[in-house]
Protein backbone atom coordinates (compact mmCIF):
# COMPACT_ATOMS: atom_id res chain seq x y z
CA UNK A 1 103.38 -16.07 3.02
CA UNK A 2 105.36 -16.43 -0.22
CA UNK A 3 103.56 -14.87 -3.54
CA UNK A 4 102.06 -18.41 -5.22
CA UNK A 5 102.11 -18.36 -9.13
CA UNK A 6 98.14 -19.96 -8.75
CA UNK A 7 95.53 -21.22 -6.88
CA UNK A 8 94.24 -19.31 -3.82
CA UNK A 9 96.09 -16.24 -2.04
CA UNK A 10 94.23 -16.08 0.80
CA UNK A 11 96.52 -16.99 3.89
CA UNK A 12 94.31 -18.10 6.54
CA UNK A 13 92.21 -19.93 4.22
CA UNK A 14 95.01 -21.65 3.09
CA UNK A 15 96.33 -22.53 5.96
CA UNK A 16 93.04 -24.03 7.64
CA UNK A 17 93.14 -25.90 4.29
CA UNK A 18 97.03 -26.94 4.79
CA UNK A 19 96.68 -28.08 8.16
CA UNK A 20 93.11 -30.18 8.43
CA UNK A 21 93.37 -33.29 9.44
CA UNK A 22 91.61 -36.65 7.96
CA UNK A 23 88.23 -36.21 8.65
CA UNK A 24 88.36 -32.91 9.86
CA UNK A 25 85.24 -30.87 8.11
CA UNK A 26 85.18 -27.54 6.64
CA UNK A 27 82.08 -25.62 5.26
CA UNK A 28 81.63 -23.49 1.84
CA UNK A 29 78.52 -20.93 2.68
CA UNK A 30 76.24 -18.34 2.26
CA UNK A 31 76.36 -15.45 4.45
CA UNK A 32 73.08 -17.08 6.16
CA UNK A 33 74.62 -19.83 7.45
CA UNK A 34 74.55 -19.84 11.08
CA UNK A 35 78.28 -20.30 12.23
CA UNK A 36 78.22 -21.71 16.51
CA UNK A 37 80.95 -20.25 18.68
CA UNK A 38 83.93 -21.26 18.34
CA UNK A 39 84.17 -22.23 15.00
CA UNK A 40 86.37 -20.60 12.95
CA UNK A 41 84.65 -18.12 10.08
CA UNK A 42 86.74 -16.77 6.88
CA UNK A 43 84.76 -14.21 5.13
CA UNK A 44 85.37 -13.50 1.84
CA UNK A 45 82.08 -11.75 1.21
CA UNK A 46 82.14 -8.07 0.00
CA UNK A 47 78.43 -7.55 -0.99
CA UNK A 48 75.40 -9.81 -2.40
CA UNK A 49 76.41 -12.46 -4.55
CA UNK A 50 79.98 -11.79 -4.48
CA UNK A 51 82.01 -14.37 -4.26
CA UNK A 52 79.50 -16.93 -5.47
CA UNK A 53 80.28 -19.83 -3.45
CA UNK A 54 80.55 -22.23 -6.60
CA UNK A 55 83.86 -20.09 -7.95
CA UNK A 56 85.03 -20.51 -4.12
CA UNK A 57 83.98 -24.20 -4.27
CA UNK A 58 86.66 -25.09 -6.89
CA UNK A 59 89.45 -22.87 -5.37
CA UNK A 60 88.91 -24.85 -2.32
CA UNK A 61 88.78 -28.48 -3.90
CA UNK A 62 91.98 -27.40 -5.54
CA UNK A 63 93.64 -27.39 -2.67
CA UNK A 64 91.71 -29.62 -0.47
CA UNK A 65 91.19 -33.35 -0.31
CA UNK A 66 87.71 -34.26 0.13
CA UNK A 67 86.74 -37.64 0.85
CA UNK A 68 83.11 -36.94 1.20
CA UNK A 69 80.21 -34.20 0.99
CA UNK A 70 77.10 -32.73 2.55
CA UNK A 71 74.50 -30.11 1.35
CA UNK A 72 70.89 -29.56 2.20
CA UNK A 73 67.76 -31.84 1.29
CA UNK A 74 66.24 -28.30 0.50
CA UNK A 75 68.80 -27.25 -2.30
CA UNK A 76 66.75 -27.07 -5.19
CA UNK A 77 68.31 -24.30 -7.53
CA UNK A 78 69.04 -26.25 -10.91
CA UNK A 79 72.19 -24.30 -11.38
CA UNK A 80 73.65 -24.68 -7.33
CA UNK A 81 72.67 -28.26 -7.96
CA UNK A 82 74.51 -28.43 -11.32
CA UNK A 83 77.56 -26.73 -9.99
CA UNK A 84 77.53 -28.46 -6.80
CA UNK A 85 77.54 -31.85 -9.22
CA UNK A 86 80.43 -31.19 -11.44
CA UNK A 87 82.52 -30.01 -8.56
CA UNK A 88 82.08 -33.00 -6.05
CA UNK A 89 81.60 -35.32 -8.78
CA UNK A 90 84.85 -37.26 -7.57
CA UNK A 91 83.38 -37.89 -3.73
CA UNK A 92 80.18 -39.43 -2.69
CA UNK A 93 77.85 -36.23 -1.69
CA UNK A 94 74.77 -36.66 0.41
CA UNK A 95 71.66 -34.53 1.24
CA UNK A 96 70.76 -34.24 4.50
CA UNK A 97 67.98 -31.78 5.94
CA UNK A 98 69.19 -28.04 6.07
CA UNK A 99 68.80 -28.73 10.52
CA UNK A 100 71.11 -31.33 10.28
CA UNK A 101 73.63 -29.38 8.39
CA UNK A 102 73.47 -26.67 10.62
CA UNK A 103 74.36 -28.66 13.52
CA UNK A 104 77.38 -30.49 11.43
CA UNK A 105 78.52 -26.86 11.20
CA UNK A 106 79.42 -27.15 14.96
CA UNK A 107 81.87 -29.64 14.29
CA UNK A 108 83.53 -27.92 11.54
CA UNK A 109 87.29 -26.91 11.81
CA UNK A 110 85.92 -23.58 9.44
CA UNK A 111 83.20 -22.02 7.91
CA UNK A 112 84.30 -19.91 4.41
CA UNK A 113 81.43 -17.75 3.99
CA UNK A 114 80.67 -16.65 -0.04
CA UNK A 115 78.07 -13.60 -0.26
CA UNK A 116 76.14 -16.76 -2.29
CA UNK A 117 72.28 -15.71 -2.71
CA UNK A 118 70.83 -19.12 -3.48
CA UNK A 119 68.97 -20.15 -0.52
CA UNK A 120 70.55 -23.57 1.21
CA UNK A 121 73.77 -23.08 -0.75
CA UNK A 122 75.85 -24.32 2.11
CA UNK A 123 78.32 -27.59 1.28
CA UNK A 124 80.29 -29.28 4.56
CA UNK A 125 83.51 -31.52 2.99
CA UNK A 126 84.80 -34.07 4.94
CA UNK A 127 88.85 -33.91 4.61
CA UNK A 128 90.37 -37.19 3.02
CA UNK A 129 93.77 -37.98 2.84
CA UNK A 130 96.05 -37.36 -0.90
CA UNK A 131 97.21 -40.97 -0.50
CA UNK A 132 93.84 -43.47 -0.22
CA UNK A 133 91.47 -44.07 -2.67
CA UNK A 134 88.56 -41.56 -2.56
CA UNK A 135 85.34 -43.67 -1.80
CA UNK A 136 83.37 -44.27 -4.50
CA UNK A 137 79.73 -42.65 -4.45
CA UNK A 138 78.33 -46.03 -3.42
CA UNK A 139 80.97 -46.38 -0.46
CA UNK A 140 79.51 -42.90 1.55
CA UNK A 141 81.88 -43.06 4.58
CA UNK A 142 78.99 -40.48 6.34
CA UNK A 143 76.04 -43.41 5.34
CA UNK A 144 75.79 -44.29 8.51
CA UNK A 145 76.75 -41.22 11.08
CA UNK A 146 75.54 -37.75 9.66
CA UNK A 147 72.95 -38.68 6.16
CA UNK A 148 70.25 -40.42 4.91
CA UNK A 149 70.56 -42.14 1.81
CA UNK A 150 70.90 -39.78 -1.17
C-alpha cells in the first residue's frame, strides 16, 4: 500500500471499503457485538474505549458511500445518539431492535470492531454508489426489508 497524505491507513479496512459493492453492508461496533462465521472482523480495538467507534465512524464515511443506516431501538446514550446524528445526517438511518441488528450482521461484507463502551453502539451502513442521489431520509431504501419506521 502506498503512504496516503490523509484519511485512513489501515489496509484491509480500506480495501473492504474500496471494493464493496452497492448494497453490500458493513458494520461499525463495539467489541460486544456478536460477529457469525464467516464474516469478516477488523479489529482496531486496543483496550476499553479505545477507538471510540464515533472517531472510527467518520474515518469510515470518509471513504465510504452510504446510502442508508441501521442502529439499535435500544441506543439511548444522548451523546452515541448525537454523534450517530451528525455523522449519518446525509442518509436516511433507522432503528431497528438490537435482535434484528444482530442478525443483519450475518449479511455483512465486515464488521470494524471499536473498543466503544456505550452499550448498543453498533451502526450497519448500507453501501451506495458515488454517482446516484443519496435517498433522502423520507425515501429509506431498508423501509420495507430490514426496519420499522423510525
Amino acid at each position: 500500500m502506498t503512504m496516503r497524505p490523509g484519511g485512513l491507513w489501515h489496509p484491509r479496512l480500506l480495501e473492504i471499503l474500496t471494493a464493496a459493492g452497492h448494497t453490500d453492508l458493513v458494520v461499525v461496533a463495539d467489541p460486544g457485538l456478536p460477529v457469525p462465521r464467516g464474516v469478516e472482523t477488523v479489529d482496531l480495538v486496543w483496550r476499553r474505549g479505545e477507538p471510540g467507534l464515533l472517531p472510527v465512524l467518520r474515518a469510515v464515511l470518509d471513504e465510504f458511500v452510504v446510502e442508508a443506516a441501521v442502529i439499535a431501538e435500544e441506543a439511548a446514550d444522548p451523546g452515541l445518539l448525537a454523534g450517530l446524528d451528525r455523522a449519518l445526517a446525509a442518509a436516511p438511518v433507522s432503528r431497528v431492535p438490537h435482535e434484528r441488528l444482530k442478525r443483519m450482521v450475518a449479511q455483512a461484507r465486515a464488521v470494524v470492531r471499536t473498543g466503544e463502551a456505550t452499550p448498543y453502539a453498533n451502526v450497519v451502513l448500507r453501501a451506495g454508489v458515488p454517482f446516484a442521489p443519496t435517498p433522502s431520509k423520507e425515501q429509506n431504501p431498508w423501509q420495507d426489508e430490514h426496519s420499522s419506521s423510525a
